[in-house]
Protein backbone atom coordinates (compact mmCIF):
# COMPACT_ATOMS: atom_id res chain seq x y z
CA UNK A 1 70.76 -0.87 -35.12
CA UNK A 2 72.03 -1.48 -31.45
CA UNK A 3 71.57 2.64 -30.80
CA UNK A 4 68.39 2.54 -32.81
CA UNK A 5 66.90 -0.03 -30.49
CA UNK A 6 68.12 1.66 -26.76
CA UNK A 7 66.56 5.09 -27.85
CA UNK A 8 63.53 2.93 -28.89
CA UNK A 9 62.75 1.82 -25.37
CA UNK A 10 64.27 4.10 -23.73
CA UNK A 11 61.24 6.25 -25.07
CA UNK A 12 58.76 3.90 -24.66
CA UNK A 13 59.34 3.47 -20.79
CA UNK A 14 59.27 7.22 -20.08
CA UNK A 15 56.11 7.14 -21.52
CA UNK A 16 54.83 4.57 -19.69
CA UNK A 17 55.93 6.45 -16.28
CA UNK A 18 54.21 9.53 -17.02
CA UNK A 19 51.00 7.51 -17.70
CA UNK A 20 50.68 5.89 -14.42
CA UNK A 21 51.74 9.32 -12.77
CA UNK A 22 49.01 10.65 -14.53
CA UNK A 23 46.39 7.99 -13.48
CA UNK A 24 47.69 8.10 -9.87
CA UNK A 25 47.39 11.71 -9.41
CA UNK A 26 43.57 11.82 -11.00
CA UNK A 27 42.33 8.71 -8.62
CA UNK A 28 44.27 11.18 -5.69
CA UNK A 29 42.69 14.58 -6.50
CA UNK A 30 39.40 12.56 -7.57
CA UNK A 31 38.70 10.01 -4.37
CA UNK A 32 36.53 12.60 -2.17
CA UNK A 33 34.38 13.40 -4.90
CA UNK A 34 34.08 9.15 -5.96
CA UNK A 35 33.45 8.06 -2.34
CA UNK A 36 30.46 11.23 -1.70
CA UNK A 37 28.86 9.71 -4.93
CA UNK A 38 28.78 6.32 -3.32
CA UNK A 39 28.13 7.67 0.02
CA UNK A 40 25.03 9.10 -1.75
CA UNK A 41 23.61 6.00 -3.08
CA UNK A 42 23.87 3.64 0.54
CA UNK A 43 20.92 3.77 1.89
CA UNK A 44 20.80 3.83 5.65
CA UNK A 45 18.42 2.65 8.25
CA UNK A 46 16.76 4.67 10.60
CA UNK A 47 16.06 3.44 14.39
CA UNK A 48 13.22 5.47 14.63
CA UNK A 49 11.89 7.27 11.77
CA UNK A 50 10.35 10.05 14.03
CA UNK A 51 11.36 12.53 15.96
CA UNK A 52 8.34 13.31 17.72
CA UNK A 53 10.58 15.88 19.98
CA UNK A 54 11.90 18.13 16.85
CA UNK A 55 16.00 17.68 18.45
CA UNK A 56 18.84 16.36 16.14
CA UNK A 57 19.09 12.45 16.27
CA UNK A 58 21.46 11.02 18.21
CA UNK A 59 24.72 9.76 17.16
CA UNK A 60 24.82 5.76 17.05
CA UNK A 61 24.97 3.05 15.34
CA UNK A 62 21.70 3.68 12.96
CA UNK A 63 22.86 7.15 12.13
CA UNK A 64 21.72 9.53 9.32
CA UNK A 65 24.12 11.43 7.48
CA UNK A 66 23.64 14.22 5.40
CA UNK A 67 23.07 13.09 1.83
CA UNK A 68 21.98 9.73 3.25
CA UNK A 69 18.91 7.87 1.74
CA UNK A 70 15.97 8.10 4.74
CA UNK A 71 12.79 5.64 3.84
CA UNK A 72 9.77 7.01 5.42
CA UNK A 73 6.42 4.63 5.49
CA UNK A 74 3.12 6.54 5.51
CA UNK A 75 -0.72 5.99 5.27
CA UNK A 76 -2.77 7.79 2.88
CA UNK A 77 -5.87 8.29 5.50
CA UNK A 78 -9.30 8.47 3.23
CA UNK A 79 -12.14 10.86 3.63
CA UNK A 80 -15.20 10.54 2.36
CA UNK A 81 -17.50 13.55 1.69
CA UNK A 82 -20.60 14.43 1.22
CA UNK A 83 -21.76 18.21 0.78
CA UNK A 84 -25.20 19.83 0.55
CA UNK A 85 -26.36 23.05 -0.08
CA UNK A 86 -29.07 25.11 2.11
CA UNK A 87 -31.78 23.15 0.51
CA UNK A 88 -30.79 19.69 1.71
CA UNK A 89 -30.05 18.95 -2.18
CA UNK A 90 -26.75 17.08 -2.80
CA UNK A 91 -24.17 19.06 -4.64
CA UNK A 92 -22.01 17.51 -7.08
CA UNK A 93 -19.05 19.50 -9.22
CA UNK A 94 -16.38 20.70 -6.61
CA UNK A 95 -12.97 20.93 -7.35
CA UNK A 96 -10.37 19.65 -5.11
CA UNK A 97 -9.49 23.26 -4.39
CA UNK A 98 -13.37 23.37 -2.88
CA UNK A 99 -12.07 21.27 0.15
CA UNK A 100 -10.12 21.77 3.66
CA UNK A 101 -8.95 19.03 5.72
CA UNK A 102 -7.59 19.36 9.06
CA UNK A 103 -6.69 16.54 11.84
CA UNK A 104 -6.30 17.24 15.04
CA UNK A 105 -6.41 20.97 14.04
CA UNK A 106 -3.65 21.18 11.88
CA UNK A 107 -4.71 21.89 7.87
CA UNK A 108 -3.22 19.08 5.65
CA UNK A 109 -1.93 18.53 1.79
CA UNK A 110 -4.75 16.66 0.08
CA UNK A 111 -2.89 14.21 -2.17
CA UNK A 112 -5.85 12.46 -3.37
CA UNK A 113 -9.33 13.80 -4.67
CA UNK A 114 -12.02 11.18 -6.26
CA UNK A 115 -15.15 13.40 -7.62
CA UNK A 116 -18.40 11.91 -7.84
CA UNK A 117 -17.87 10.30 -11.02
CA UNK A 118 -15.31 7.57 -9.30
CA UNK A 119 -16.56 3.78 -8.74
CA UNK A 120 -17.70 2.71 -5.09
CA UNK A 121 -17.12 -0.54 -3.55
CA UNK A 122 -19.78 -1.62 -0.92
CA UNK A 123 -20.77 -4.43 1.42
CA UNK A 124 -24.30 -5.04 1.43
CA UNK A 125 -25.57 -6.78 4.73
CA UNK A 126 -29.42 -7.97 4.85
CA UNK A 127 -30.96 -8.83 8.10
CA UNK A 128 -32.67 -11.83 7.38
CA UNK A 129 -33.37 -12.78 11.34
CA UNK A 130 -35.90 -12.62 13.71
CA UNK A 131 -39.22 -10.78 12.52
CA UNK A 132 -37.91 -10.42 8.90
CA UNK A 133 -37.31 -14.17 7.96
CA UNK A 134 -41.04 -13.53 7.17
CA UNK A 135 -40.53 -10.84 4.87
CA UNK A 136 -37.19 -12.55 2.88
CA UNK A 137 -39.00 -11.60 -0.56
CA UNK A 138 -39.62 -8.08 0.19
CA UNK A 139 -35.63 -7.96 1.29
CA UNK A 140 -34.75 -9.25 -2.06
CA UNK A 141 -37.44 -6.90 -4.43
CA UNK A 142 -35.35 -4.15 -2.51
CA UNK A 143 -32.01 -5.15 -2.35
CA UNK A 144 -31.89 -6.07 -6.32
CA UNK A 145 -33.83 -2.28 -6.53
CA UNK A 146 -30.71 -1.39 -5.07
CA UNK A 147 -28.19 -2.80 -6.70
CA UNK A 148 -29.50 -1.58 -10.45
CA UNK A 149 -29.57 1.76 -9.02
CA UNK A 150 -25.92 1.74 -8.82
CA UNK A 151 -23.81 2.42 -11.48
CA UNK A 152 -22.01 -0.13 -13.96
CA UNK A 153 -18.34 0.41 -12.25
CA UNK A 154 -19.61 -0.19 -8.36
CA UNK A 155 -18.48 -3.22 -6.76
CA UNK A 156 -20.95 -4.87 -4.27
CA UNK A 157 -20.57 -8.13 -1.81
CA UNK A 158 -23.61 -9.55 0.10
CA UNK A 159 -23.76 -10.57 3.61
CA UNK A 160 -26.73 -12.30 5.03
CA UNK A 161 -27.72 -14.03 8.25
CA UNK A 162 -28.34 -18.41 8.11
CA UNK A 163 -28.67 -20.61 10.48
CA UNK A 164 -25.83 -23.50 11.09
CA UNK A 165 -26.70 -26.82 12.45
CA UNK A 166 -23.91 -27.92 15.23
CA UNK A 167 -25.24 -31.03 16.75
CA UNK A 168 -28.13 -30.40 19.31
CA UNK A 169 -27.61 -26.33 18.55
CA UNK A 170 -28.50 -24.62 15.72
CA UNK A 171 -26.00 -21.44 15.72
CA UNK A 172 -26.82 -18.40 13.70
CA UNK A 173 -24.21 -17.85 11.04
CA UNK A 174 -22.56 -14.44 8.50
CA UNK A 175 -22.44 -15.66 5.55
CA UNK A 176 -20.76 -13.68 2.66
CA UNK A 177 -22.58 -14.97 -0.25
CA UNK A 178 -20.67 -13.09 -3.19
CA UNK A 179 -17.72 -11.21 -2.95
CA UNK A 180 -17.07 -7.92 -4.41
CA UNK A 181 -18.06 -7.75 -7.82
CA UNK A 182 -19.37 -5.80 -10.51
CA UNK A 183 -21.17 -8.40 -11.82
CA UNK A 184 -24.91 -8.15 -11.77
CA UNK A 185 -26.09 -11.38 -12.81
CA UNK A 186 -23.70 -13.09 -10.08
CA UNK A 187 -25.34 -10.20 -7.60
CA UNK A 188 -29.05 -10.95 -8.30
CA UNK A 189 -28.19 -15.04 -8.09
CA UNK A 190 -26.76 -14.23 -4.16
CA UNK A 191 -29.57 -12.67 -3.52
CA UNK A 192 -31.81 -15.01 -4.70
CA UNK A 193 -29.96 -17.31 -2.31
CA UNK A 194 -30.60 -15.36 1.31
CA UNK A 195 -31.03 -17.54 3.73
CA UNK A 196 -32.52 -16.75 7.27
CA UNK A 197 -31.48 -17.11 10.78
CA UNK A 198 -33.01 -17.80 14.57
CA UNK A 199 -30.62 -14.98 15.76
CA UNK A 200 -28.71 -11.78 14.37
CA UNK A 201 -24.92 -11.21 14.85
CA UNK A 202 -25.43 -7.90 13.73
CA UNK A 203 -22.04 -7.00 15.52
CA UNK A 204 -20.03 -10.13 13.67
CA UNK A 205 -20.96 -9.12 10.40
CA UNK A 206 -19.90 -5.33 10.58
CA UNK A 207 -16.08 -6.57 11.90
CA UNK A 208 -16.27 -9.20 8.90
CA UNK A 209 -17.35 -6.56 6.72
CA UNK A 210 -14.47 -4.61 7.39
CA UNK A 211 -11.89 -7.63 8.14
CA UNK A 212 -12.87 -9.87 5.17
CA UNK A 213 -14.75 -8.34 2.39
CA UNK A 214 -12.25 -5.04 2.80
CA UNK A 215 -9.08 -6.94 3.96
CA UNK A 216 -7.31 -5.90 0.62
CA UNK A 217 -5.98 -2.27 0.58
CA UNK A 218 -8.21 -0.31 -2.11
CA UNK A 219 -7.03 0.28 -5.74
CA UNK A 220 -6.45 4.55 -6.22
CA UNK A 221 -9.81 4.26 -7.89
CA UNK A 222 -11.83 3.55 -5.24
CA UNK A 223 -9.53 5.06 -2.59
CA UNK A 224 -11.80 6.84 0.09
CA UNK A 225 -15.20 5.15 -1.84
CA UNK A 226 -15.90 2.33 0.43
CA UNK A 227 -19.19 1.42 2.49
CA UNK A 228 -21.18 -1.16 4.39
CA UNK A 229 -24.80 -0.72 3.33
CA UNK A 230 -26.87 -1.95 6.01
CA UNK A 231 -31.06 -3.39 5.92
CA UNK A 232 -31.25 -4.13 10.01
CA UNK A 233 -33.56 -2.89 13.04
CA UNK A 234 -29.49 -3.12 14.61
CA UNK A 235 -30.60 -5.46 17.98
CA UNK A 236 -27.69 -7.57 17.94
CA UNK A 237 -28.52 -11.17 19.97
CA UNK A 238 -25.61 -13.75 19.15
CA UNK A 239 -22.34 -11.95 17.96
CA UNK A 240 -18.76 -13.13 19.61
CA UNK A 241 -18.21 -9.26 19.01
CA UNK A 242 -19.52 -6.18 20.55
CA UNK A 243 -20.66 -2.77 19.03
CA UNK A 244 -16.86 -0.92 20.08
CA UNK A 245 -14.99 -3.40 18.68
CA UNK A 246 -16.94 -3.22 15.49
CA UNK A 247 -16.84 0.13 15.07
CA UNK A 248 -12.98 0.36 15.95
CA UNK A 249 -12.49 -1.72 12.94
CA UNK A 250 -14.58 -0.02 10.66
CA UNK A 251 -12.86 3.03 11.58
CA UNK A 252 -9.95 1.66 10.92
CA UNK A 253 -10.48 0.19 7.78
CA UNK A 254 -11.97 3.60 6.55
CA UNK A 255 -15.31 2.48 5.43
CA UNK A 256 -18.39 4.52 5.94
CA UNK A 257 -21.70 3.27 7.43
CA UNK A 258 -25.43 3.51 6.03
CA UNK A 259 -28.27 2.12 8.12
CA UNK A 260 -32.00 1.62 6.67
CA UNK A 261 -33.86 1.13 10.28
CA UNK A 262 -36.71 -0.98 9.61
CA UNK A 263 -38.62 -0.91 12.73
CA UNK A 264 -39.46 -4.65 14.01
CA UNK A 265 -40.03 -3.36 18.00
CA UNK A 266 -43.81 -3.91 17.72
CA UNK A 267 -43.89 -7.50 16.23
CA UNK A 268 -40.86 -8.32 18.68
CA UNK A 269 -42.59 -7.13 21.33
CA UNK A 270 -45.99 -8.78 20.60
CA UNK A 271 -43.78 -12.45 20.66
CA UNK A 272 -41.90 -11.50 23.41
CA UNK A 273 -45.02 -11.36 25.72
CA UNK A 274 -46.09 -14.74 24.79
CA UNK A 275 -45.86 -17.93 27.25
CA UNK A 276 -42.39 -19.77 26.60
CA UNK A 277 -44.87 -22.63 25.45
CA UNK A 278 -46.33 -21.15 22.48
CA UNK A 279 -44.26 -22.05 19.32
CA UNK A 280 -45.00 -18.48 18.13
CA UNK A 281 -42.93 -16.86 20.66
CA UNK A 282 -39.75 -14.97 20.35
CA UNK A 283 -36.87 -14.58 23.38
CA UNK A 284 -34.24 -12.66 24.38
CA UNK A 285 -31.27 -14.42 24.16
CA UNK A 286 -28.40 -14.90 26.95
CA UNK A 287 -25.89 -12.36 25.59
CA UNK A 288 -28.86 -9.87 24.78
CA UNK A 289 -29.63 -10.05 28.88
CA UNK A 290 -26.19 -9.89 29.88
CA UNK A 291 -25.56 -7.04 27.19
CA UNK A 292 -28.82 -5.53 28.92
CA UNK A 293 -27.01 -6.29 32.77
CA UNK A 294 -24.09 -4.88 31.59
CA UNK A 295 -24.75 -1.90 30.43
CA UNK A 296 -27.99 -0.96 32.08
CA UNK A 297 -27.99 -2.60 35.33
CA UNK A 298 -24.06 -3.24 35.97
CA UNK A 299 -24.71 -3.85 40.04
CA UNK A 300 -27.13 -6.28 39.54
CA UNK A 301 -26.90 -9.93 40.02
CA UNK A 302 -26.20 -11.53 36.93
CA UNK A 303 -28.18 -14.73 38.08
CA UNK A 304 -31.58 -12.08 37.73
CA UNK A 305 -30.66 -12.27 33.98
CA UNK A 306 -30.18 -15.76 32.74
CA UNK A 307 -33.81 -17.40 32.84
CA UNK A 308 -36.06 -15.77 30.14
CA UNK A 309 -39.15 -18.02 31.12
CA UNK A 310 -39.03 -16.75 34.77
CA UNK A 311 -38.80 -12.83 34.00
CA UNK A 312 -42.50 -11.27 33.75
CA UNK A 313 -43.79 -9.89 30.86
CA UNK A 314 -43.32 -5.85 31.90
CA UNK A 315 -39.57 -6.87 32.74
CA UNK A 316 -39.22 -8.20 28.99
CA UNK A 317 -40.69 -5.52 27.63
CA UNK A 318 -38.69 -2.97 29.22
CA UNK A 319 -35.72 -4.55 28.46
CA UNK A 320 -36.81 -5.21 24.43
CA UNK A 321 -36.98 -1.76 24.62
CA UNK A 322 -33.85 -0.67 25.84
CA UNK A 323 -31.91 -2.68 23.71
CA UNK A 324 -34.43 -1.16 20.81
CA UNK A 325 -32.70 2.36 21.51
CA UNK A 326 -29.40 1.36 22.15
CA UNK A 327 -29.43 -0.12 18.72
CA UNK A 328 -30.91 2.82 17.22
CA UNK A 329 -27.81 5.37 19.04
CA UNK A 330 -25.07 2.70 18.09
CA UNK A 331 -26.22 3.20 14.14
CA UNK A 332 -26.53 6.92 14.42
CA UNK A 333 -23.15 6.72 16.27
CA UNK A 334 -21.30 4.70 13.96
CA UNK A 335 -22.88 6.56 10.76
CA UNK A 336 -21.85 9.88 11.81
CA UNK A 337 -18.39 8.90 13.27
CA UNK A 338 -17.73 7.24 9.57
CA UNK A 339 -19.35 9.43 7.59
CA UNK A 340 -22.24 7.65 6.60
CA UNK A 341 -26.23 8.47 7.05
CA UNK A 342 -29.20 6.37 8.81
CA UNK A 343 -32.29 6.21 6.36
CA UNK A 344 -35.74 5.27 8.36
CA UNK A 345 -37.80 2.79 6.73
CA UNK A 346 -40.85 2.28 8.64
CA UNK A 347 -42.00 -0.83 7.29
CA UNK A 348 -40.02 -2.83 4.65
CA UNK A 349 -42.10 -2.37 1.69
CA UNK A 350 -40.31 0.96 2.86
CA UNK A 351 -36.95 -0.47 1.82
CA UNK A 352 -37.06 0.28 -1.45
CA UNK A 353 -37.11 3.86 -1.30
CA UNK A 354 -34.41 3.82 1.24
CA UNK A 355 -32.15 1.90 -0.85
CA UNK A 356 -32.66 4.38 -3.53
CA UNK A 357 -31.45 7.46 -0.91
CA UNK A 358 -28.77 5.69 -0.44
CA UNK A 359 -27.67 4.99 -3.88
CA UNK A 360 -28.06 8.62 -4.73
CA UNK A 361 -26.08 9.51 -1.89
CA UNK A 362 -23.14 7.47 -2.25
CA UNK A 363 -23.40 8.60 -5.79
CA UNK A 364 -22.94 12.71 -4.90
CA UNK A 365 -19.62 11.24 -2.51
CA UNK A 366 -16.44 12.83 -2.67
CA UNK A 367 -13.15 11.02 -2.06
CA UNK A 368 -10.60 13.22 -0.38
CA UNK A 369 -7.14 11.71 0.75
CA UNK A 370 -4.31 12.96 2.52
CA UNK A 371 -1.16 11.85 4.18
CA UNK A 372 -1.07 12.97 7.75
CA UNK A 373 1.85 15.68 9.25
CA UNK A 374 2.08 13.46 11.97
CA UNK A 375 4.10 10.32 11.27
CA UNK A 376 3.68 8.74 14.74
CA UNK A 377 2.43 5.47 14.98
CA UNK A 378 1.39 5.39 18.41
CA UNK A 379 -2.52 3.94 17.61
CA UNK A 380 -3.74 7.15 19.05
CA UNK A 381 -7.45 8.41 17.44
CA UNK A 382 -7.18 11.55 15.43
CA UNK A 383 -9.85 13.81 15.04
CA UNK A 384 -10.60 14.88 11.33
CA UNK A 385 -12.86 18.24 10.33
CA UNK A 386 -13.28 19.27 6.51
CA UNK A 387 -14.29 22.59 5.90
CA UNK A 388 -15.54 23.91 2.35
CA UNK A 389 -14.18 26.72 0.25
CA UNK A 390 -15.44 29.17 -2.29
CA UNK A 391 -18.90 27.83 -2.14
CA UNK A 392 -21.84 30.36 -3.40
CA UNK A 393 -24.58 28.63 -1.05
CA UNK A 394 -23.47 28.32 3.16
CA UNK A 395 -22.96 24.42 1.90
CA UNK A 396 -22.64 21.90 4.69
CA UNK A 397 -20.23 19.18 4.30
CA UNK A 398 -20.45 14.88 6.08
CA UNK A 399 -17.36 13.05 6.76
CA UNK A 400 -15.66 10.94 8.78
CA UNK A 401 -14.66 12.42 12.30
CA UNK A 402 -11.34 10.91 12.37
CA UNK A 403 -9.64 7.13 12.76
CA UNK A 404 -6.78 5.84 14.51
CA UNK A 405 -2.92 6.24 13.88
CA UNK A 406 -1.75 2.42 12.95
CA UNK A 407 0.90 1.13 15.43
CA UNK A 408 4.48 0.16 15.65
């Protein structure tokens, strides 16, 4: 029994041996190909995630490695489009394959394409100051005109102009009186609820537009498909803003811009030439005559501009009239730089029909998105040009001219 027993473990501890031999040698012969796996699945950070230069990163602390996991943030950067043939006629049914978009020269990948068919989101802004708080029920016939011209899956929010009482002054006020929404009941009740104002930030209500009633990145179905639809003669006399800091944000915030001018200059003018007695007459306000100083008349002395009463009534109406046309090239600016279009209305029982061109072209819009070659966020504006392909008619094509590179 005593032999039995020695041979017994004698076996059994050999064994043992050759299994941790085993076990060693595999961890040995296995460790470089263990420790790439893991190497593979750190990620590391990057100091600077671009290399404007094109030379190898330096060596330091912030490294990358081959096999290394590199996180690279970029902006999808939406372009509307709008294409017409050699008729004027909007043309609807391109393919994604129809479509060219270069920035700053160089052609890109689209990543996104929205046809026609894809919901819109807009901001609808009614001028409700100055020679229209006359003519609030006309605004409202053609802004609810508007708004069941649109399809069931468009979102709409309405701005309006009111007038605040702050003690002794009565301040004129944006007021967003629905938020986006689809729903058409809530839609008609906002309108029905447009107040009016002794002044018009026109300027205010574009940035808020773009700051407030946008401030949420868009959903991939309405990527690109975003617009402030605008009923405004565009003479901005109270905003805390000014036009280029409107349209930077707007820009920015990739919305396009539709005017419908309704031309107030002959009723302004007519009030403007009355005596600052008569309870019938309009003024120009402070920031409208240093606007006018500034731009116009820069070497003046700004004293010469702060007294409405004691300018005569030629001066007024020279200077009504070139803030008249600086209003009109700020909306053609901003509607062509965003890809938008200005729609005349001559009168507003004119509004109507405008609002319906309008519908029917942000109906026929395209929603092209890319992610740019350039991954430098240096805040720089990039130029954007779309060009069409495989077209039967010589088509032309209306977007947005470019927008500026976020920063650091």
């Amino acid at each position: 029994m005593r032999i039995i027993g020695k041979r017994f473990w004698s076996r059994t501890l050999l064994w043992l041996a050759v299994v941790v031999l085993t076990s060693s040698l595999t961890l040995l012969f296995d460790w470089p190909t263990a420790a790439r796996q893991n190497n593979q699945q750190r990620p590391r950070r990057v100091a600077n995630g671009n290399n404007s230069s094109g030379t190898p990163a330096q060596k330091n602390g912030d490294e990358v490695d081959e096999g290394d996991v590199v996180r690279v943030e970029t902006q999808l950067v939406a372009v509307p489009a709008i294409v017409t043939g050699n008729d004027g006629r909007l043309l609807s049914g391109l393919r994604k394959e129809n479509f060219a978009v270069y920035e700053d020269g160089q052609l890109q990948t689209l990543a996104n394409f929205g046809t026609t068919d894809t919901p819109f989101e807009i901001a609808l802004l009614l001028d409700t100051s100055g020679s229209t708080r006359e003519d609030v029920s006309l605004i409202r016939e053609a802004a609810n005109a508007f708004i069941t011209a649109l399809r069931p899956g468009d979102r709409v929010a309405i701005e309006a102009f009111n007038t605040a009482d702050d003690g002794p002054n009565k301040m004129a006020t944006v007021e967003v009186l629905s938020e986006l929404t689809a729903d058409r009941k809530e839609l008609r009740i906002a309108i029905d609820n447009l107040g009016s104002s002794n002044g018009t930030p026109f300027y205010d209500a574009l940035e808020r537009a773009a700051v407030d009633i946008f401030s949420q990145p868009p959903g991939d179905e309405v990527r690109g498909r975003r617009a402030v639809v605008a009923l405004t003669d565009g003479v901005d006399s109270t905003s805390n803003s000014d036009f280029a800091q409107a349209k930077a944000k707007l820009m920015s915030a990739g919305v396009a811009t539709y005017f419908i001018q309704v031309n107030t200059e002959d009723f302004v003018e007519d009030r403007l030439m009355k005596d600052c007695q008569d309870d019938g007459r309009l003024s120009l306000s402070q920031k409208q005559l240093e606007r006018y100083r500034r731009i116009f008349v820069p070497a003046a002395n700004r004293d010469d501009y702060t007294n409405f009463c004691q300018m005569g009534p030629f001066e007024r109406m020279s200077i009504s009239r070139e803030l008249y046309n600086l209003a009109r090239r700020e909306m053609n600016e901003l509607a062509k730089s965003t890809g938008g279009k200005n729609f005349l209305a001559a009168t507003l029982q004119d509004a109507r029909a405008a609002f319906a061109r309008v519908a029917q072209d942000i109906g026929t819009q395209y929603s092209l998105g890319y992610y740019p070659t350039n991954k430098s966020r240096d805040g720089k504006f990039r130029t954007i040009r779309v060009e069409l392909k495989g077209t039967k008619d010589k088509a032309v094509v209306r977007a947005r001219e470019g927008y500026y590179a976020p920063k650091q």
